[in-house]
Each structure stands twice: as C-alpha cells, then as structure tokens.
Protein backbone atom coordinates (compact mmCIF):
# COMPACT_ATOMS: atom_id res chain seq x y z
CA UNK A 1 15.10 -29.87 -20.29
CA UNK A 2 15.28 -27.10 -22.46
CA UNK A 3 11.67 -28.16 -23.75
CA UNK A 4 10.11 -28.73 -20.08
CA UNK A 5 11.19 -24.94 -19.26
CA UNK A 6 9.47 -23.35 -22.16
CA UNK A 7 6.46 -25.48 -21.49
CA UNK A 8 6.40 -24.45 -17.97
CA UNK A 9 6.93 -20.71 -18.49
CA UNK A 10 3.61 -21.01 -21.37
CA UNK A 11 1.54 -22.71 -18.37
CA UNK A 12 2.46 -20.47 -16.34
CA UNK A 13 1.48 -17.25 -18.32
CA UNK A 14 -1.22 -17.97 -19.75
CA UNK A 15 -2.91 -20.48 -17.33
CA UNK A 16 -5.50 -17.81 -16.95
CA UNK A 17 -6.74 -18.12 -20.53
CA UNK A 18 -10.21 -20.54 -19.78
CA UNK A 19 -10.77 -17.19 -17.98
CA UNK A 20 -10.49 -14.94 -20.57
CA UNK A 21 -12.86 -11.96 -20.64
CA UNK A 22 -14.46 -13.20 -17.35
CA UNK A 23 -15.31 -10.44 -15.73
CA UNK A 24 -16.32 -12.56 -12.66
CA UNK A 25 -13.31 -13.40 -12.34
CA UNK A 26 -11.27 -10.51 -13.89
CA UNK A 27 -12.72 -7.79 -12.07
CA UNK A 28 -11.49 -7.47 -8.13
CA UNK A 29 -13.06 -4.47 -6.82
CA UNK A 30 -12.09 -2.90 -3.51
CA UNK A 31 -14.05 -2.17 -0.45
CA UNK A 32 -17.35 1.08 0.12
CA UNK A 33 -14.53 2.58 2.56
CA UNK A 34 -13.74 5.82 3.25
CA UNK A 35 -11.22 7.20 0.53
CA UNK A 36 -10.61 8.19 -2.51
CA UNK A 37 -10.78 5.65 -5.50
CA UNK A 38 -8.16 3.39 -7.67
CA UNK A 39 -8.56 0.91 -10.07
CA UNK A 40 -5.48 -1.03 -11.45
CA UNK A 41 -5.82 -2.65 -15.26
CA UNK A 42 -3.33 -5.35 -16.11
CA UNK A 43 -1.98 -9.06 -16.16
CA UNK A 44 -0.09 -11.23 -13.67
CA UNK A 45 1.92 -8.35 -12.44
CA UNK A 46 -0.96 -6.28 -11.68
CA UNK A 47 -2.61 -9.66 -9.94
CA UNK A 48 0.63 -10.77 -8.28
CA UNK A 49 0.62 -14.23 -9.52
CA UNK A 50 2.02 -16.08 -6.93
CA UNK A 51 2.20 -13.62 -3.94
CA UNK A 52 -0.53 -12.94 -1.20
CA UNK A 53 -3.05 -10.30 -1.75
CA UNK A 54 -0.98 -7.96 0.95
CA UNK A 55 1.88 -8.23 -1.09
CA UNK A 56 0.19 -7.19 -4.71
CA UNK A 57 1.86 -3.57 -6.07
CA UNK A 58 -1.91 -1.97 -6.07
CA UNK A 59 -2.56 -2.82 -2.48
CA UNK A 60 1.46 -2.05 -1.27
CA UNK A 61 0.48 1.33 -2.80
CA UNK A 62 -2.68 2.30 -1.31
CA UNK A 63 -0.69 1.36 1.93
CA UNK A 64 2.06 3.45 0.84
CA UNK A 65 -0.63 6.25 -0.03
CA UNK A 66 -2.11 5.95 3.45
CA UNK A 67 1.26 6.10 5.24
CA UNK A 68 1.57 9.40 3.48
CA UNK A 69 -1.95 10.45 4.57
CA UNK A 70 -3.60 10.35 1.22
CA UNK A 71 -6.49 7.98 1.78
CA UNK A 72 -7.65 5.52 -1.05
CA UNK A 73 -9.88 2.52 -0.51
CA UNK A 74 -8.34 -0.38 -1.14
CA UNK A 75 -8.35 -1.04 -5.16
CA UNK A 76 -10.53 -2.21 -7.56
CA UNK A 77 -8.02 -4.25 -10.23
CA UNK A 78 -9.00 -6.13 -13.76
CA UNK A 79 -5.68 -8.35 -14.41
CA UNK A 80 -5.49 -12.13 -15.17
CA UNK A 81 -2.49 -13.67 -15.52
CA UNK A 82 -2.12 -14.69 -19.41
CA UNK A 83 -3.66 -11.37 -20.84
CA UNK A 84 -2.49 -9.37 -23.70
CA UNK A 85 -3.92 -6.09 -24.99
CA UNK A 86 -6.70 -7.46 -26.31
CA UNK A 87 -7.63 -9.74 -23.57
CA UNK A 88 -7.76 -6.68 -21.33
CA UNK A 89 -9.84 -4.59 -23.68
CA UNK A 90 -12.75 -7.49 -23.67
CA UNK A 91 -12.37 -7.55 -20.01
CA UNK A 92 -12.74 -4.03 -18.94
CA UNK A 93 -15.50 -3.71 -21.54
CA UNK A 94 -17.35 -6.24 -20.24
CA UNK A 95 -16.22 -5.51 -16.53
CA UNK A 96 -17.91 -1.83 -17.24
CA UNK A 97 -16.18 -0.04 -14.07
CA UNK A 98 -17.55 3.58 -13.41
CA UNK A 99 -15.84 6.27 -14.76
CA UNK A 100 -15.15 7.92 -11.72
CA UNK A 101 -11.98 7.02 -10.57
CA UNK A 102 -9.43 9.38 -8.74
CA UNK A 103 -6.19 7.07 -9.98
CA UNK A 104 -5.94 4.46 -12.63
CA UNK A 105 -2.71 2.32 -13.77
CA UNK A 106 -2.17 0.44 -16.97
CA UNK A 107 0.45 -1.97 -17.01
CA UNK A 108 0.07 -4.51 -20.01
CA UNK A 109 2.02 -5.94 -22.87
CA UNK A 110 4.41 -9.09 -21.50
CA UNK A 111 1.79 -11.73 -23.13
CA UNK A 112 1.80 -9.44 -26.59
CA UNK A 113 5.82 -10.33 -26.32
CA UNK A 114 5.57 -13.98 -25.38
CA UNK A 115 3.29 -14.51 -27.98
CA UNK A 116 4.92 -12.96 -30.55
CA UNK A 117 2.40 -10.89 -31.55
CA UNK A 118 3.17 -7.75 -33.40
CA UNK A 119 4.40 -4.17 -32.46
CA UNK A 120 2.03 -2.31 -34.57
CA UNK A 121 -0.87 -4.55 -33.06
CA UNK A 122 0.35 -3.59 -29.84
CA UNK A 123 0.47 0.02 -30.40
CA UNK A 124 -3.02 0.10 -31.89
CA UNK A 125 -4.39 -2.20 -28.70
CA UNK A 126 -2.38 -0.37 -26.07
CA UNK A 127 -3.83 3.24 -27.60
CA UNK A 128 -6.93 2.02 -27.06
CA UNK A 129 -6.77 0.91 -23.33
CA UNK A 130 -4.58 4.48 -22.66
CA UNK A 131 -8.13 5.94 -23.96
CA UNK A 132 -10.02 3.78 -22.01
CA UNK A 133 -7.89 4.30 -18.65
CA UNK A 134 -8.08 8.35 -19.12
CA UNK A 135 -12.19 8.00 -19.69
CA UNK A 136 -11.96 5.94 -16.21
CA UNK A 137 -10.51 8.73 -14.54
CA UNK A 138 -13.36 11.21 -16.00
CA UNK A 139 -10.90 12.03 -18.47
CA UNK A 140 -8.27 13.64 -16.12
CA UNK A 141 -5.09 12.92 -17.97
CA UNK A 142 -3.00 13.46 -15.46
CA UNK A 143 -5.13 11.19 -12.60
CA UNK A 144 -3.67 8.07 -15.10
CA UNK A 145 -0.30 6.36 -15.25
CA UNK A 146 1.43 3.51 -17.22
CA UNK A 147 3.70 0.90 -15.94
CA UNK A 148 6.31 -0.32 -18.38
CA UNK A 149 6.59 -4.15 -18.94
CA UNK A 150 8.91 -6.26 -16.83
CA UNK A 151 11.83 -8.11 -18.03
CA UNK A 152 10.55 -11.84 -17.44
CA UNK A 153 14.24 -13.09 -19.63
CA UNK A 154 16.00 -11.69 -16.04
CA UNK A 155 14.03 -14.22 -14.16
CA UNK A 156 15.85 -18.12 -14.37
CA UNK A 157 12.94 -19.03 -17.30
CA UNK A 158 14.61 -16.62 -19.35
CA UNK A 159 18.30 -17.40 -19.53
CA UNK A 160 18.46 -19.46 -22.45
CA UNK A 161 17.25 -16.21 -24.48
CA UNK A 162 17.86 -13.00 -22.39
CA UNK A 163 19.13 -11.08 -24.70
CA UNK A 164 16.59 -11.39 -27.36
CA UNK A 165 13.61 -11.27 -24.80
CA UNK A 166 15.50 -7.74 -23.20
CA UNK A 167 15.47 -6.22 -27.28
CA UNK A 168 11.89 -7.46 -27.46
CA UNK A 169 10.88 -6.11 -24.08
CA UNK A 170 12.67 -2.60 -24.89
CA UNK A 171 10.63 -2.08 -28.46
CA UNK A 172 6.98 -2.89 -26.91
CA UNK A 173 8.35 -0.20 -23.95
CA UNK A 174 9.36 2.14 -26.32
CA UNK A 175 5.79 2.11 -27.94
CA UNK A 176 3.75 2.28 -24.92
CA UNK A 177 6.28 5.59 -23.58
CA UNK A 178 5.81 7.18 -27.55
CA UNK A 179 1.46 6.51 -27.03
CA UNK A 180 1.71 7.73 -23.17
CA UNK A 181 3.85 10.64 -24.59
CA UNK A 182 1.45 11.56 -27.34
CA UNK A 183 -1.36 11.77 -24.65
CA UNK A 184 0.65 13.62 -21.69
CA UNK A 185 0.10 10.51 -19.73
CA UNK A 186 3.05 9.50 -17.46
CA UNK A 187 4.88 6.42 -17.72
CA UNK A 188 7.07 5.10 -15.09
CA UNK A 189 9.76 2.78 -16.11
CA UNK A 190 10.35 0.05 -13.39
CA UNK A 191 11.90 -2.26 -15.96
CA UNK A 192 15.42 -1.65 -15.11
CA UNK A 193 13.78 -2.08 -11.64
CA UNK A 194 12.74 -5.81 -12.12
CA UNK A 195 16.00 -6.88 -14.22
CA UNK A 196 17.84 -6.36 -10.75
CA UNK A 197 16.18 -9.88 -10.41
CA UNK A 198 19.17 -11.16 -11.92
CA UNK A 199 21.21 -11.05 -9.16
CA UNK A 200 18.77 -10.95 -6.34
CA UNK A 201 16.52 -13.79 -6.00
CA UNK A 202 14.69 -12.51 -3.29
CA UNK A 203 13.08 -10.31 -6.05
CA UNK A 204 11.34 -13.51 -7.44
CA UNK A 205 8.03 -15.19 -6.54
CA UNK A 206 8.55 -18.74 -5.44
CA UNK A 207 7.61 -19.64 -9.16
CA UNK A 208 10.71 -18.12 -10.28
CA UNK A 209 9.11 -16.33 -12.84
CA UNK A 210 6.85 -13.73 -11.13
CA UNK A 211 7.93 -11.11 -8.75
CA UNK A 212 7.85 -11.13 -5.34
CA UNK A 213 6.15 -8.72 -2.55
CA UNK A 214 9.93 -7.45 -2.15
CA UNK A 215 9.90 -6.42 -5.96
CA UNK A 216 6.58 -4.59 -5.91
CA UNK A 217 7.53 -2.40 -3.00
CA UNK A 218 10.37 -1.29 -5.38
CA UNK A 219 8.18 -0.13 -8.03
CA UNK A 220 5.95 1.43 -5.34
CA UNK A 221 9.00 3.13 -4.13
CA UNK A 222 9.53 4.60 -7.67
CA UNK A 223 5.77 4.87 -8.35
CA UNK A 224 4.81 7.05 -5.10
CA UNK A 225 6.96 9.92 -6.01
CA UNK A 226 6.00 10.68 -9.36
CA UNK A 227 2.19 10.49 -8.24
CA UNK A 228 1.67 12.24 -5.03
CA UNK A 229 1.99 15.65 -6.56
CA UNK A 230 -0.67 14.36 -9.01
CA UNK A 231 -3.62 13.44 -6.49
C-alpha cells in the first residue's frame, strides 16, 4: 500500500514533466481587458491542479482585487504541475513575457523538496527567478511578492512522513524568506495556512493532495492585505 501511495503522489507531481519548458503549454496569459497587469510564476499551486480555472489563487485574487476596486485583467500565469526551480527558469525564458507587469508572484520550490534536490541548489535557482520576477515588474521591487511552499505531508499522501516533509518544507522556506529579505521583496507565509488541511478536508482538492478553491481563498485572504497598499 505503502508503495502504491508514493507512486501515486510522484504521478501526480510531476505528471507535467513531457511538458517541461513548453511554453505552449506553460504560459496562460490573460485577456487585452481593461486593467492593470499580473502575471503569476509557479507549479501546481499556482495552476490549481485539480480545481476549475475560477477557483485558481491568481484568478480568486484579481476577483478579490476587483471587489476592492483595483482593476487587473485577468492573469497571465507560467506554472506546470511537476516544476522545480529550474523547470520554471527554462519556462519563463523561453515563455519571454514583457517586462511590464504591474504585479508578479513567485511561488516555487515543493518539486525541489520531493525530489530531494539540494538547499544550496535551491537558493542559487530561486535567486535567480526573484531577479527575473523583479525585471518583470520593470524592476519595481516592491510591485513583486513570494509565496512560501505548502505543506503537501498535511495532505493524507503525507502521513507516513509528516514530520520529516514539515522540517524539509521549513528549510527551503527559510531560504526563499532570507533571498526575498536580501532583495526587500515581500514574502507571505501561507504555509501554516495550508497545514490547517490536516483537520479540514474541505481544504483539499478531490486528489487529496492539491488544494482546493476553499484553500486558495485563504491565502488570498492573507495575500490581499499585504498588497493593496503596494499597487
């Protein structure tokens, strides 16, 4: 059994990898409306693996935006479930969005953790997509924020390890907060957010490993006021 869950939990995050650095199918950009502009650069969370479009975090927070009369268009997002660091660098340089975005998010890192591939790897790739996010935004630091990486070991695919994955999860956090930190970028921590999971399965996707639309309005709830002020 033990065996079928890992297996299931490795299709399931990286099914997405025949796509790798497609940009055709990476890259998900938004409408010509009215608005101001927001691109979203991630992995399965960013994508919503499992949910509707509606229900996505990037699109619950344009709504949210507009409900607070600040108008963006709806948003451009790179994300494939499966991708680590360097999977997202070799998208979004191939993807070649303008730099002329109003608002752009980073959220990346789970697949670095699953995969077991290092910290100081991660620190090096993750510097180089903050860069890359802040040069999307025409270099306005502060038009830029970072999403810290869910706690997948709260979901039911985790409990034979959640402990370890939790310690593993906290040290790829803690680099992404010291690189955001070094570059005055601000990083929103919605981990403790999705390890409510735990006791709330309404917070899950029907795969039981991804979040649902209920979960993303959370972090939306904890995004919007850290960002209004901002835009």
């Amino acid at each position: 059994m033990k065996l079928i869950q890992i297996l299931f939990i490795y299709i399931s995050l990286l099914s997405a990898c025949s796509k790798k650095g497609d940009p055709g199918n990476a890259y998900n950009p938004g409408s010509n409306e009215p608005g101001a502009k927001f691109i979203a650069l991630g992995d399965s969370y960013t994508i919503g693996q499992s949910v509707t479009e509606a229900e996505r975090w990037p699109v619950l927070f344009v709504k949210s935006l507009k409900e607070a009369g600040i108008q963006y268009r709806s948003p451009d997002i790179i994300a494939t479930t499966g991708w680590t660091t360097r999977d997202l660098i070799f998208s979004v340089d191939n993807a070649k969005p303008a730099n002329d975005y109003d608002l752009v998010s980073l959220m990346i890192g789970v697949n670095n953790q699953f995969q077991g591939r290092s910290i100081n790897e991660y620190r090096t790739e993750f510097r180089s997509l903050l860069t890359k996010s802040i040069a999307l935004a025409s270099g306005k630091v502060d038009h830029v924020f970072v999403l810290s990486i869910p706690d997948w070991g709260a979901t039911p695919y985790g409990e034979s390890d959640r402990a370890n994955i939790a310690t593993e999860i906290d040290a790829f956090n803690a680099v992404a907060k010291d690189e955001c930190d070094k570059q005055k970028v601000i990083f929103i921590d919605i981990t403790p957010i999705s390890r409510q999971a735990l006791n709330d399965p309404t917070l899950l996707a029907r795969d039981n490993l991804h979040y649902s639309g209920k979960m993303y309005q959370l972090w939306v709830d904890a995004i919007l006021p850290q960002i209004k002020s901002r835009i």
